[in-house]
PDB file of N, CA and C in Angstrom:
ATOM      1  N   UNK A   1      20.796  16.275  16.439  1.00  0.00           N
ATOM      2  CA  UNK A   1      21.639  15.102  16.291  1.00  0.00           C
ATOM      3  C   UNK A   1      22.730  15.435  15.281  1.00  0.00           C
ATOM      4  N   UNK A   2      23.809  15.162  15.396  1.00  0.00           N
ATOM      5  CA  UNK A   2      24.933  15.580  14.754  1.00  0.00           C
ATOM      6  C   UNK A   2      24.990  14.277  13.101  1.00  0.00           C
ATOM      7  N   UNK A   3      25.506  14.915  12.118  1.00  0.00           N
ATOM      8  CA  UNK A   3      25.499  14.327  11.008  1.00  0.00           C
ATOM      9  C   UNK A   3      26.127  12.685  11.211  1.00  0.00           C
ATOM     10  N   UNK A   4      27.695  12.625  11.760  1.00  0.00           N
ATOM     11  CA  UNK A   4      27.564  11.159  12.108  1.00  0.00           C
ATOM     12  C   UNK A   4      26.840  10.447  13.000  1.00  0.00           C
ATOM     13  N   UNK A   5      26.002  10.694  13.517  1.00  0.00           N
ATOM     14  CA  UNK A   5      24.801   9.701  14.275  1.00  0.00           C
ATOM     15  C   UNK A   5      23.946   9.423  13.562  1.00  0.00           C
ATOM     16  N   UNK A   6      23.595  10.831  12.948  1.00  0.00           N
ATOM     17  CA  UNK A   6      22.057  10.527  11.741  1.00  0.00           C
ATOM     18  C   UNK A   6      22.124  10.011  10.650  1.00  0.00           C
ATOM     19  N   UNK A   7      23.807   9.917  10.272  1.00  0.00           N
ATOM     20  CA  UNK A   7      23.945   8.508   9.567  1.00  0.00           C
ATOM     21  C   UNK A   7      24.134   7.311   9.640  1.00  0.00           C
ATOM     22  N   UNK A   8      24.621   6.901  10.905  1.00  0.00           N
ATOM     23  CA  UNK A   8      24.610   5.523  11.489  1.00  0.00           C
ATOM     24  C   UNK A   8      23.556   5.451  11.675  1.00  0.00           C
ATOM     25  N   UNK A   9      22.162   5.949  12.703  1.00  0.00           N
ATOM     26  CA  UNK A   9      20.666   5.589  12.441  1.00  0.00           C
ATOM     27  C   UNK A   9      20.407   5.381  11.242  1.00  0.00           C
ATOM     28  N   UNK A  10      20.459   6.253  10.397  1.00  0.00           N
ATOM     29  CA  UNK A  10      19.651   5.895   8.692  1.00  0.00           C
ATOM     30  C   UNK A  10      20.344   4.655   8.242  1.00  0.00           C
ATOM     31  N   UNK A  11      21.568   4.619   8.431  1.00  0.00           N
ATOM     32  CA  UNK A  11      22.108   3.213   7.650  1.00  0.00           C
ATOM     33  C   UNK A  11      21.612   1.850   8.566  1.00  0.00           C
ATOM     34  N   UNK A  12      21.767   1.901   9.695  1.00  0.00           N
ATOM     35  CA  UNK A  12      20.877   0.773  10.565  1.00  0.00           C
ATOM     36  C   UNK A  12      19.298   1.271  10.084  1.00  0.00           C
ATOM     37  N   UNK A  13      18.832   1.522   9.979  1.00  0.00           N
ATOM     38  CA  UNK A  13      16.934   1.705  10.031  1.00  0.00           C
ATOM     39  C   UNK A  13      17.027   1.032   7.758  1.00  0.00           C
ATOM     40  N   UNK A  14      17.968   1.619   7.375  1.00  0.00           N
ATOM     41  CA  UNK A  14      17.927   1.001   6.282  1.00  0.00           C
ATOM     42  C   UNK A  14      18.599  -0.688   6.151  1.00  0.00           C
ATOM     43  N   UNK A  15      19.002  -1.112   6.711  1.00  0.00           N
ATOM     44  CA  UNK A  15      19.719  -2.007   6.654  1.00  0.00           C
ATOM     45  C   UNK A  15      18.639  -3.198   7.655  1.00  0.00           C
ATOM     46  N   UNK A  16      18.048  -2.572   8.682  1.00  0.00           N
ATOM     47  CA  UNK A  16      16.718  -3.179   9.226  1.00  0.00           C
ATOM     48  C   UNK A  16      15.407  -3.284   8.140  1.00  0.00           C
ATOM     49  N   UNK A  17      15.432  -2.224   7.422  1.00  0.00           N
ATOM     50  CA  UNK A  17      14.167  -2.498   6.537  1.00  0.00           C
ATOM     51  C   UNK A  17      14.308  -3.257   5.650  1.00  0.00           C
ATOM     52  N   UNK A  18      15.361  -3.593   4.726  1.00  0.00           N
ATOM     53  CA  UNK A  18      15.824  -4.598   4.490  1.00  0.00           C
ATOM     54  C   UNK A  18      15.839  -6.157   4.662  1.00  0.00           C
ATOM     55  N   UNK A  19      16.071  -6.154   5.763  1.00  0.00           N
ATOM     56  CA  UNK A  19      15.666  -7.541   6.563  1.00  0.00           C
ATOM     57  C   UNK A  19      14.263  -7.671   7.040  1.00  0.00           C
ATOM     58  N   UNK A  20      13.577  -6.523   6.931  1.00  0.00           N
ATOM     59  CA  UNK A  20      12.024  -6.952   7.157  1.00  0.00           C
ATOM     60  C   UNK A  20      11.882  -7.624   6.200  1.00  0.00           C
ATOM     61  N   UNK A  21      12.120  -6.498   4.844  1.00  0.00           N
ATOM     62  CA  UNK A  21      11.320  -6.768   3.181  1.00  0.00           C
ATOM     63  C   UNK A  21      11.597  -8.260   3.002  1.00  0.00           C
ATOM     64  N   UNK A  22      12.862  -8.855   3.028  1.00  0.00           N
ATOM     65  CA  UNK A  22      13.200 -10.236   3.008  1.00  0.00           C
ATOM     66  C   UNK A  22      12.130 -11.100   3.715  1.00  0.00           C
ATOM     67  N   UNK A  23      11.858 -10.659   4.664  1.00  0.00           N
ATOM     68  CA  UNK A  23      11.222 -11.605   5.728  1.00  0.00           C
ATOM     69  C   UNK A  23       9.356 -11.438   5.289  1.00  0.00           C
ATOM     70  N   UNK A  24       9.179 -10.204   4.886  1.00  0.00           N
ATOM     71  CA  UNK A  24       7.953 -10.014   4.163  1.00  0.00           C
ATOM     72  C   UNK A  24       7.974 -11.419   2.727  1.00  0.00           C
ATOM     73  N   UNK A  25       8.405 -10.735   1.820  1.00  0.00           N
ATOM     74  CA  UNK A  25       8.761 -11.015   0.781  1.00  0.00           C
ATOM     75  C   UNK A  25       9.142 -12.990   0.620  1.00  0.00           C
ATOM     76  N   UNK A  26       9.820 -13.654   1.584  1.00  0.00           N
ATOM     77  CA  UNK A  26      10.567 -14.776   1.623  1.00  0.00           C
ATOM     78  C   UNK A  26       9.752 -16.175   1.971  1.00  0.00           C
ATOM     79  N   UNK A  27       9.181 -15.313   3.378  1.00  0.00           N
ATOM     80  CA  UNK A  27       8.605 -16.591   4.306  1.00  0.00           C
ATOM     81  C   UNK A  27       7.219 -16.778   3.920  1.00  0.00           C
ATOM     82  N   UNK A  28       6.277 -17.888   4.184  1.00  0.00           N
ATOM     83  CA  UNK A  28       5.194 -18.035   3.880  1.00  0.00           C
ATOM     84  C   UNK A  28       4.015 -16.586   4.226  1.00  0.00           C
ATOM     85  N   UNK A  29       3.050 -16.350   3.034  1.00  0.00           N
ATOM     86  CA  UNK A  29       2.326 -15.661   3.658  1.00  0.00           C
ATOM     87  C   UNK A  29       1.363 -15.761   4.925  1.00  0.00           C
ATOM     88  N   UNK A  30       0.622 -14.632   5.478  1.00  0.00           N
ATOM     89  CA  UNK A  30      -0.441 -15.078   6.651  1.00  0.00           C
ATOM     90  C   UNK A  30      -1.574 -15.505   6.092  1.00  0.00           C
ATOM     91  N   UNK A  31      -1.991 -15.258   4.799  1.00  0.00           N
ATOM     92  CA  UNK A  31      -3.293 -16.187   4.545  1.00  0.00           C
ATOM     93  C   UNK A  31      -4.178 -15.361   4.742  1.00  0.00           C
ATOM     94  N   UNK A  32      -5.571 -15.451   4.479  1.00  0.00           N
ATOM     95  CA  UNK A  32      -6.643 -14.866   4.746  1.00  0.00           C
ATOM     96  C   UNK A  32      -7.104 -14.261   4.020  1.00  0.00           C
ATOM     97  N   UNK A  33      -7.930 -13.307   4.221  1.00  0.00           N
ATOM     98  CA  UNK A  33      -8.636 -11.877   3.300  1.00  0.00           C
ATOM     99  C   UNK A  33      -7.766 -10.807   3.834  1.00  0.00           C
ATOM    100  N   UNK A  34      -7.581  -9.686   2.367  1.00  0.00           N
ATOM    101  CA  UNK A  34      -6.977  -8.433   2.670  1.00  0.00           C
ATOM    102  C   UNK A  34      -7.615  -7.995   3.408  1.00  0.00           C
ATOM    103  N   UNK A  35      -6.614  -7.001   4.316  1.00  0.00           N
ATOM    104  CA  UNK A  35      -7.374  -5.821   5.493  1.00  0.00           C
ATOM    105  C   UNK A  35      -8.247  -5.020   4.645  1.00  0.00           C
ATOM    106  N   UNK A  36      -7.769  -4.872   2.935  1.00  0.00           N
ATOM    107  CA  UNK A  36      -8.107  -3.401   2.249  1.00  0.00           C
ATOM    108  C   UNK A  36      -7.815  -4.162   0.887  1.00  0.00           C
ATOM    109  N   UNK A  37      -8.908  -3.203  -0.323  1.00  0.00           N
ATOM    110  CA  UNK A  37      -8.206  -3.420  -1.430  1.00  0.00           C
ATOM    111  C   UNK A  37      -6.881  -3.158  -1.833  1.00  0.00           C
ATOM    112  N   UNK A  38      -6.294  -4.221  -2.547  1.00  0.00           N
ATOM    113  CA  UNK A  38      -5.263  -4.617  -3.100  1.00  0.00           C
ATOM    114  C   UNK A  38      -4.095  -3.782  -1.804  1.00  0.00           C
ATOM    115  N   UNK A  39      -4.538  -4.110  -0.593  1.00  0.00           N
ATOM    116  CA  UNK A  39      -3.254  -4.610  -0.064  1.00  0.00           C
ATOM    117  C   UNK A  39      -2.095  -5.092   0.045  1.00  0.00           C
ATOM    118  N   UNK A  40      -1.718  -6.589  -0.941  1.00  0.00           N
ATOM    119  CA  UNK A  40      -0.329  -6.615  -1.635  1.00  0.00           C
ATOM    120  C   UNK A  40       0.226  -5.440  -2.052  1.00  0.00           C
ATOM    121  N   UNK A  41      -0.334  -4.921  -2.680  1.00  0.00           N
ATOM    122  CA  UNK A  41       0.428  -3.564  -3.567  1.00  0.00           C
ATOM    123  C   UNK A  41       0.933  -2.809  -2.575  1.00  0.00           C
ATOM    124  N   UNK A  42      -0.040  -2.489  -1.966  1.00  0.00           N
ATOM    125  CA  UNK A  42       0.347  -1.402  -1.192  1.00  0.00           C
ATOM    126  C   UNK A  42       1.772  -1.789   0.240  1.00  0.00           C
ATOM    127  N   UNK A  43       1.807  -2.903   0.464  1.00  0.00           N
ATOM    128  CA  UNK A  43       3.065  -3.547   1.002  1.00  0.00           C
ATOM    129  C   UNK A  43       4.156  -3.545   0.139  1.00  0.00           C
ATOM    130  N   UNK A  44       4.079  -3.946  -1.006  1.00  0.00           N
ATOM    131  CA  UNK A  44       5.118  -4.480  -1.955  1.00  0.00           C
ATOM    132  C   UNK A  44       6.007  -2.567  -2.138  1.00  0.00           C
ATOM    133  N   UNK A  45       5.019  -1.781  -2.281  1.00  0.00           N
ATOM    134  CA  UNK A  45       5.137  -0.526  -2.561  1.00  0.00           C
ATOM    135  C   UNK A  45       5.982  -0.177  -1.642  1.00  0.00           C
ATOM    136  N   UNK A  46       5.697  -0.079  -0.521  1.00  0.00           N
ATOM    137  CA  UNK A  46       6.533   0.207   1.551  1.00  0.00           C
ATOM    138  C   UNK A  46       7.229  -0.462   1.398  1.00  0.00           C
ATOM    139  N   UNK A  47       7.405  -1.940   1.380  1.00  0.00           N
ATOM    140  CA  UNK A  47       8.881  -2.485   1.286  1.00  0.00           C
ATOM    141  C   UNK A  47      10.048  -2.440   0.462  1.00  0.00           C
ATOM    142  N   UNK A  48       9.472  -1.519  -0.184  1.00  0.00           N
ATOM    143  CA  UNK A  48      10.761  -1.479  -1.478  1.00  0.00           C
ATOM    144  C   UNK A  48      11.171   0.084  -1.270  1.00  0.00           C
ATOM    145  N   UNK A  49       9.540   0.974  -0.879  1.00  0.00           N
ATOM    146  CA  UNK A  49       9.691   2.517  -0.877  1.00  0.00           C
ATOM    147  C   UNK A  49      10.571   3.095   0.779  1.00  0.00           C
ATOM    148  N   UNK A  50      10.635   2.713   1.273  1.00  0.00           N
ATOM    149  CA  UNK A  50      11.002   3.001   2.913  1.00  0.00           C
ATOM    150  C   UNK A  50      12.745   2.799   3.057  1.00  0.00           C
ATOM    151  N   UNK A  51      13.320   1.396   1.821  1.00  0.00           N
ATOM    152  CA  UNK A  51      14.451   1.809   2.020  1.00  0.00           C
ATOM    153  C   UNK A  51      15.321   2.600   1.581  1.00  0.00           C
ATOM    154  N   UNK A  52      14.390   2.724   0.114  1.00  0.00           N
ATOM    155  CA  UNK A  52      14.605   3.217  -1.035  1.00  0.00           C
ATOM    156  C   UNK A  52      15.358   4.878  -0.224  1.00  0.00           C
ATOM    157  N   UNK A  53      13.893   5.347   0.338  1.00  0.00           N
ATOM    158  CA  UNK A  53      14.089   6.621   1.127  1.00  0.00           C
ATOM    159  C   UNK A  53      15.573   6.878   2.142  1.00  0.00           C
ATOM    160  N   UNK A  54      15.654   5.238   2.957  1.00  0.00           N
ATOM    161  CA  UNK A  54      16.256   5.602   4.069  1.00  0.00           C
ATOM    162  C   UNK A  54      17.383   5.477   3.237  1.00  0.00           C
ATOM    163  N   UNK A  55      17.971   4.448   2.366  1.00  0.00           N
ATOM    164  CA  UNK A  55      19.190   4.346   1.862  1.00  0.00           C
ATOM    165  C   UNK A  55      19.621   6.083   1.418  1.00  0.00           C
ATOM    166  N   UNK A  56      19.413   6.829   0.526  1.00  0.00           N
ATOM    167  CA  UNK A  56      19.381   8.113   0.110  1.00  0.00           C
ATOM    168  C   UNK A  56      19.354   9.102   1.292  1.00  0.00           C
ATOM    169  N   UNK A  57      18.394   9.418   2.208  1.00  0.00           N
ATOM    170  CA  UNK A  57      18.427  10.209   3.731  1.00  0.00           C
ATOM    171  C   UNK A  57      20.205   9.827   4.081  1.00  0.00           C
ATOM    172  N   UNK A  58      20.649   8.505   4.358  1.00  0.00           N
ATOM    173  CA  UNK A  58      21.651   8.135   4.921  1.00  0.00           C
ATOM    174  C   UNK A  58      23.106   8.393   3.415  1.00  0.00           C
ATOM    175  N   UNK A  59      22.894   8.536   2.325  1.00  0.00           N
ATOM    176  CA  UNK A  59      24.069   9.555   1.864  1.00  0.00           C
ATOM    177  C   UNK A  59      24.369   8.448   1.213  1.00  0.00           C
ATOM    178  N   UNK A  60      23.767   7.007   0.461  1.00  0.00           N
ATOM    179  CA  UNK A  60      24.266   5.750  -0.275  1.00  0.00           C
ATOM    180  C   UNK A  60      23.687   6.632  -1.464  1.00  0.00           C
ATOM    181  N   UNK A  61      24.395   6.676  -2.343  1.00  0.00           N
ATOM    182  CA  UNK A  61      24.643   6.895  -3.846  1.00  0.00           C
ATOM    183  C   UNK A  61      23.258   6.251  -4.549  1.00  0.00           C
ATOM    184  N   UNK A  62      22.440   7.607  -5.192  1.00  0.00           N
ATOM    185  CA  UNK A  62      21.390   6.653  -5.739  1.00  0.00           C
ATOM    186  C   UNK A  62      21.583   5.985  -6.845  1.00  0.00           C
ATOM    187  N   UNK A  63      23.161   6.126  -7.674  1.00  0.00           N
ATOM    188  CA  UNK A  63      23.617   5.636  -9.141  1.00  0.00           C
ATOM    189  C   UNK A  63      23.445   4.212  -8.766  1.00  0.00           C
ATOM    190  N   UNK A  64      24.045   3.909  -7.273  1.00  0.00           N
ATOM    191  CA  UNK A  64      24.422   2.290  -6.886  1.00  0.00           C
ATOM    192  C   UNK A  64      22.698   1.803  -6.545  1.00  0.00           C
ATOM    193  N   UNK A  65      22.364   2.447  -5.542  1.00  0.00           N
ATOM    194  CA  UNK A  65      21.184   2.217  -4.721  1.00  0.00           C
ATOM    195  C   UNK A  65      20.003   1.901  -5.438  1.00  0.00           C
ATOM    196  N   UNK A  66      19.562   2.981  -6.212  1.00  0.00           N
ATOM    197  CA  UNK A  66      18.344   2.327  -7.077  1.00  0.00           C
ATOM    198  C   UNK A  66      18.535   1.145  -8.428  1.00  0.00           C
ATOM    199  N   UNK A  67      19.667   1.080  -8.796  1.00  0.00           N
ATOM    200  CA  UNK A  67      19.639  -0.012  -9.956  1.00  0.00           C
ATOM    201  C   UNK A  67      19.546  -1.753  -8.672  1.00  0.00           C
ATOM    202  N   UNK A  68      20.122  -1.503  -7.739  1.00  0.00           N
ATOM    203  CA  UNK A  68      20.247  -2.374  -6.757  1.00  0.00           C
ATOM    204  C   UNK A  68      19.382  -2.528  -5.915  1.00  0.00           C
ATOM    205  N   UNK A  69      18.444  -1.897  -5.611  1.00  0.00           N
ATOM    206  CA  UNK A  69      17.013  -2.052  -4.979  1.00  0.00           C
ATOM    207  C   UNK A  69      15.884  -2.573  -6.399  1.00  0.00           C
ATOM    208  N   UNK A  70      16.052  -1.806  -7.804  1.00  0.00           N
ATOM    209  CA  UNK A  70      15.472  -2.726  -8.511  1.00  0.00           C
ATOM    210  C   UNK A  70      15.834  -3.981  -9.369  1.00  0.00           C
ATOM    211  N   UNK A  71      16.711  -4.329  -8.925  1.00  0.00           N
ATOM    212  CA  UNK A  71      17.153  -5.703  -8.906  1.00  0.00           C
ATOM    213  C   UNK A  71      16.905  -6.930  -8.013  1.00  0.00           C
ATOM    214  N   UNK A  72      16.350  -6.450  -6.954  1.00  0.00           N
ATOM    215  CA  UNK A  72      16.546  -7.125  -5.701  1.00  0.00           C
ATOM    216  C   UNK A  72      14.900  -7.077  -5.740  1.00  0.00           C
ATOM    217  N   UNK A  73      13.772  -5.992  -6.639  1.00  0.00           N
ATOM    218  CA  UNK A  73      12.548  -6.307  -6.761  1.00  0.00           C
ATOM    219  C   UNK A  73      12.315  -7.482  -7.557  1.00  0.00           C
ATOM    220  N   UNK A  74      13.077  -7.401  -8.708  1.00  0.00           N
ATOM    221  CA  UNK A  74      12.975  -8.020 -10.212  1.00  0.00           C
ATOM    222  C   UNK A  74      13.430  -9.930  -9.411  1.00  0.00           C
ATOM    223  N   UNK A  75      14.328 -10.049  -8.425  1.00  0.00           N
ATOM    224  CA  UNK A  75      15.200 -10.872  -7.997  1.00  0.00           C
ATOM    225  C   UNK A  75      14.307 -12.024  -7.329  1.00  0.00           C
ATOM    226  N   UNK A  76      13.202 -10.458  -6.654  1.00  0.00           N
ATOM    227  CA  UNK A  76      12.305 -11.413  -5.171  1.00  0.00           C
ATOM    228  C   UNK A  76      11.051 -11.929  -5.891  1.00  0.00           C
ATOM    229  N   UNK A  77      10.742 -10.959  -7.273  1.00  0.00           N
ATOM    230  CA  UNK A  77       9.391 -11.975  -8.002  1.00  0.00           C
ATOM    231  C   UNK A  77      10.090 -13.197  -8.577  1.00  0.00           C
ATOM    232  N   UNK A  78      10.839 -13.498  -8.840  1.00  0.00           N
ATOM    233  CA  UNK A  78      11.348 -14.445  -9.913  1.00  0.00           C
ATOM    234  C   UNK A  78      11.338 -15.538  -8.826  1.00  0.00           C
ATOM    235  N   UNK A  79      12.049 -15.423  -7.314  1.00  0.00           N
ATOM    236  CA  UNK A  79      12.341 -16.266  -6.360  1.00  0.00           C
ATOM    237  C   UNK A  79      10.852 -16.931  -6.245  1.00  0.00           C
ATOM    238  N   UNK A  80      10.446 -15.694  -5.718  1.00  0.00           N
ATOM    239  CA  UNK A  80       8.980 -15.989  -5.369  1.00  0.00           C
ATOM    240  C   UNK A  80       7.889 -17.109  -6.230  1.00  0.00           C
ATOM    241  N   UNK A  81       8.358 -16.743  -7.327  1.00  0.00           N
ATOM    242  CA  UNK A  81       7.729 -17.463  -8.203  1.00  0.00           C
ATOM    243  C   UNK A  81       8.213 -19.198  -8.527  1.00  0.00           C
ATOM    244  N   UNK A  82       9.398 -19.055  -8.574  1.00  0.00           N
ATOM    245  CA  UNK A  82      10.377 -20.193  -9.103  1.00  0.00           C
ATOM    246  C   UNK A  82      10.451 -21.333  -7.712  1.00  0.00           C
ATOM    247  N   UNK A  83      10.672 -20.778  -6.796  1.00  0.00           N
ATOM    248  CA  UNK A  83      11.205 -21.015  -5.782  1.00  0.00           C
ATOM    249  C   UNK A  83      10.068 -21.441  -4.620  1.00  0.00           C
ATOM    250  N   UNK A  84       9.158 -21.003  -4.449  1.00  0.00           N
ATOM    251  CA  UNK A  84       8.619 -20.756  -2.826  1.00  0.00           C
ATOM    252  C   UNK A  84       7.198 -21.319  -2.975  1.00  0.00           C
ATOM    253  N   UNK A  85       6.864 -22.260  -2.765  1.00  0.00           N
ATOM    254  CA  UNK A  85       5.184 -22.928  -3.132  1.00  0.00           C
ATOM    255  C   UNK A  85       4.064 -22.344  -2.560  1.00  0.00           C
ATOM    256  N   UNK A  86       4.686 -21.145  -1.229  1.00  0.00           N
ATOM    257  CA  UNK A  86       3.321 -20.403  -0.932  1.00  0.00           C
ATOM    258  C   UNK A  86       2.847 -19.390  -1.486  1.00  0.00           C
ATOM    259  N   UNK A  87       4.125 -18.966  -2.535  1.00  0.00           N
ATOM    260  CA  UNK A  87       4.070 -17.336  -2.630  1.00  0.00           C
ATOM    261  C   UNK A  87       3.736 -17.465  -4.219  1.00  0.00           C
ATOM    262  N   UNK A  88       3.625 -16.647  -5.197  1.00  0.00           N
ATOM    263  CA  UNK A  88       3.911 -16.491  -6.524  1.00  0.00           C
ATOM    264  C   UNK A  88       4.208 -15.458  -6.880  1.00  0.00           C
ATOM    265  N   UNK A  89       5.373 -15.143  -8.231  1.00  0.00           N
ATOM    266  CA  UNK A  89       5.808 -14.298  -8.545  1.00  0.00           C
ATOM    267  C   UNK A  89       4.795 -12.890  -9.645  1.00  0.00           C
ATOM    268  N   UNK A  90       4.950 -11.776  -9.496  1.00  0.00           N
ATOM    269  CA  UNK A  90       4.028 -11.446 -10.617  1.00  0.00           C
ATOM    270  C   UNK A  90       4.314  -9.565 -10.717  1.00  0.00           C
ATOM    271  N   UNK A  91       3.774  -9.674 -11.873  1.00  0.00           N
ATOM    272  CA  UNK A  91       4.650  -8.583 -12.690  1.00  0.00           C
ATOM    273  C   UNK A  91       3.950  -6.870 -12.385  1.00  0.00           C
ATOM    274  N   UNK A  92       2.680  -7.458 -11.707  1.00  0.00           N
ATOM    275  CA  UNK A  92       2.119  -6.623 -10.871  1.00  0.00           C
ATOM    276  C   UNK A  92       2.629  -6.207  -9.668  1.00  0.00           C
ATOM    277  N   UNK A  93       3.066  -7.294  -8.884  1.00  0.00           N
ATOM    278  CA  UNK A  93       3.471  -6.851  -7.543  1.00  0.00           C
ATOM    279  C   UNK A  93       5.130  -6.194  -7.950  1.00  0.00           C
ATOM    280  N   UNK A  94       6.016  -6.617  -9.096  1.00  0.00           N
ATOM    281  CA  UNK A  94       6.813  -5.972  -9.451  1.00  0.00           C
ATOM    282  C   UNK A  94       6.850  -5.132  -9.835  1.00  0.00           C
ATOM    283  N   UNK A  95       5.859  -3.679 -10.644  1.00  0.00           N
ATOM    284  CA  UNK A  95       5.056  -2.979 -10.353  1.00  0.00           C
ATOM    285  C   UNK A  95       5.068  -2.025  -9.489  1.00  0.00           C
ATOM    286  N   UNK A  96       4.436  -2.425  -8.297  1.00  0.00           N
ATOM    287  CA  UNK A  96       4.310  -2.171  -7.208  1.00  0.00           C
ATOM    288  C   UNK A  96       5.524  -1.639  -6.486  1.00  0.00           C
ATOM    289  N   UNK A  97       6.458  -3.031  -6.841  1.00  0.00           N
ATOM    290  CA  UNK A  97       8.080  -2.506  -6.217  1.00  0.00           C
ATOM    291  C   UNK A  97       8.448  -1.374  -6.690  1.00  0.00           C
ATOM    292  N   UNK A  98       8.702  -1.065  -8.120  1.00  0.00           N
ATOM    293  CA  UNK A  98       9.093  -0.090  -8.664  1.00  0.00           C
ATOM    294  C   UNK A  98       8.696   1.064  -8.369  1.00  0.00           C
ATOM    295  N   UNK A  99       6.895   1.380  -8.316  1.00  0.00           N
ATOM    296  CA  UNK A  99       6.494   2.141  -7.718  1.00  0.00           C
ATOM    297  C   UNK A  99       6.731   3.032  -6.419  1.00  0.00           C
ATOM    298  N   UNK A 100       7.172   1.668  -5.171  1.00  0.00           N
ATOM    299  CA  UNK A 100       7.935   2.153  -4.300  1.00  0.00           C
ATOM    300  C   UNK A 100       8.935   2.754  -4.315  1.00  0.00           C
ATOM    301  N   UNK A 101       9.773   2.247  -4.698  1.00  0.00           N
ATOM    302  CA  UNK A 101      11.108   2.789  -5.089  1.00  0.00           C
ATOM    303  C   UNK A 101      11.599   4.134  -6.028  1.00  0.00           C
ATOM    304  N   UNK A 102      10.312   4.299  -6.836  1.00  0.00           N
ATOM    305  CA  UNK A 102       9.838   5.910  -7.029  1.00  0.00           C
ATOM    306  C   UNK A 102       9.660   7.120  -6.462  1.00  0.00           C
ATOM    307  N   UNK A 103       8.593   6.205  -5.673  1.00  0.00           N
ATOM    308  CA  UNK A 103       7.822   7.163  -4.540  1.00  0.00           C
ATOM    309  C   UNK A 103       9.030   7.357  -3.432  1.00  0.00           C
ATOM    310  N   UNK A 104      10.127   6.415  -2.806  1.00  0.00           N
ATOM    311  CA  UNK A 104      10.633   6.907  -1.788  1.00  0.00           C
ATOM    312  C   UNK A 104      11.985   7.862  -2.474  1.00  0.00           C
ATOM    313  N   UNK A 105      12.082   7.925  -3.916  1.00  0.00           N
ATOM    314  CA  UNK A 105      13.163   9.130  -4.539  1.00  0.00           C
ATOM    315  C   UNK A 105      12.650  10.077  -4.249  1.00  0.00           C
ATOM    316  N   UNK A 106      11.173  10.360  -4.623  1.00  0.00           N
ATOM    317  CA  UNK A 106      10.273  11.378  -4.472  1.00  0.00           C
ATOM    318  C   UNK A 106      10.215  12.011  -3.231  1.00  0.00           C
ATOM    319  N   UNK A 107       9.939  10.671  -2.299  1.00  0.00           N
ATOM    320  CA  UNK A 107       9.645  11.619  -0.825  1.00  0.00           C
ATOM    321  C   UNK A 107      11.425  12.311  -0.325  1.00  0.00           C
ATOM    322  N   UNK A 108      12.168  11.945  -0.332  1.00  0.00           N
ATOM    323  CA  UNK A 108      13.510  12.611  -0.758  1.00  0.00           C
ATOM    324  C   UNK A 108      13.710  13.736  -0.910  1.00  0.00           C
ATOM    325  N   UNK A 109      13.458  13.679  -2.561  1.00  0.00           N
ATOM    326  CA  UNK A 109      13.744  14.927  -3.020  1.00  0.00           C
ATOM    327  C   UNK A 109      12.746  16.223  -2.228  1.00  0.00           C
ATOM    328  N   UNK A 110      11.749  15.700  -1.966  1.00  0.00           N
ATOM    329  CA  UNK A 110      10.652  16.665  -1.089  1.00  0.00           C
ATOM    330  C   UNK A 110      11.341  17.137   0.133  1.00  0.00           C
ATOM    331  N   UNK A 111      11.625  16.065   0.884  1.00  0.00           N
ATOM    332  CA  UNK A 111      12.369  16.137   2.215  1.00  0.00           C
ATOM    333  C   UNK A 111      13.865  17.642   2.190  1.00  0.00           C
ATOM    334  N   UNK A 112      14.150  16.981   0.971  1.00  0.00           N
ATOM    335  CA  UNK A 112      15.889  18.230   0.498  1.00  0.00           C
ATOM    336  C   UNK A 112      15.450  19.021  -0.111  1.00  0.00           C
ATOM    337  N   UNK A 113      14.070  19.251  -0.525  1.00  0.00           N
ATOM    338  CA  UNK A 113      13.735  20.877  -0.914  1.00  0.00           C
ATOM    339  C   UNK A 113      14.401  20.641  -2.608  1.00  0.00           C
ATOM    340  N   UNK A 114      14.430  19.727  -3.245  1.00  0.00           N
ATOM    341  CA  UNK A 114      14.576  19.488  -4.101  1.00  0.00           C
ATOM    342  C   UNK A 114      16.440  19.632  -4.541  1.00  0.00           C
ATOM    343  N   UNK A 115      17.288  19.243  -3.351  1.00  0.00           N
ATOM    344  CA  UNK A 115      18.310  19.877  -2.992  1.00  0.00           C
ATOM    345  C   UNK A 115      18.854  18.498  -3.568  1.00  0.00           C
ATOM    346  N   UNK A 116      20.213  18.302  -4.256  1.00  0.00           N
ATOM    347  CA  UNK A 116      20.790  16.758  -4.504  1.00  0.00           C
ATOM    348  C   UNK A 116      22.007  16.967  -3.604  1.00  0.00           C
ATOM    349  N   UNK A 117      22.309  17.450  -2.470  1.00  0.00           N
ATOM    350  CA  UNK A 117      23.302  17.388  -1.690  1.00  0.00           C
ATOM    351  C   UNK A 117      23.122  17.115   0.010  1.00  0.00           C
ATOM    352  N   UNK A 118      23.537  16.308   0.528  1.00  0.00           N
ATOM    353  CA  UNK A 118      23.288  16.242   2.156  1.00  0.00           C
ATOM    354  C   UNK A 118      23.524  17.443   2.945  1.00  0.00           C
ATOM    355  N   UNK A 119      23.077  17.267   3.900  1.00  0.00           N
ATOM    356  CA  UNK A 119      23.001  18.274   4.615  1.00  0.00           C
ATOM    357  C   UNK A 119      24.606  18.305   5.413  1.00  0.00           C
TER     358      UNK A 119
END
């Protein structure tokens, strides 16, 4: 696949994950018992870590990208909390975000061979 395609995919697949995390993150939860221990986490972690990744794969500046993905963690506990009577905000699952957003620099830099330049 030639470099401008595989950046229009990464910027759509990032710009879709995005609108999941919102839709994770926003709307009422499903309720119930976790599939697994501490399951929240491990969501909160993927929704923050997956775009984290795709934004960076697709060539968005991580100076802009990560202060702005952890803002938008810091943004969705506060909502969550302030805002939304099903959900609550908490400093754990913010946490969690950060974590993601670690882990998908990480899987990155793995991916580029520890390389800070696109291909």
């Amino acid at each position: 696949m030639d470099r401008p395609r595989r950046t229009r995919l990464l910027l759509g697949l990032f710009v879709l994950s995005l609108l999941l995390s919102a839709l994770l993150l926003f709307l009422p939860g499903p309720g119930g018992n976790p599939h697994f221990p501490h399951e929240d986490k491990v969501v909160h972690a993927t929704i923050f870590g997956l775009p984290t990744a795709l934004g960076l794969l697709a060539g968005l500046r991580a100076h802009l990208l990560i202060p702005a993905l952890l803002a938008y963690a810091a943004a969705s506990e506060v909502i969550q909390g302030a805002f939304l009577p099903t959900r609550s905000g908490s400093v754990r699952d913010g946490l969690a975000d950060l974590a993601g957003i670690t882990l998908g620099v990480v899987v990155v830099a793995m991916v580029r061979g520890g390389r800070h330049t696109r291909e």
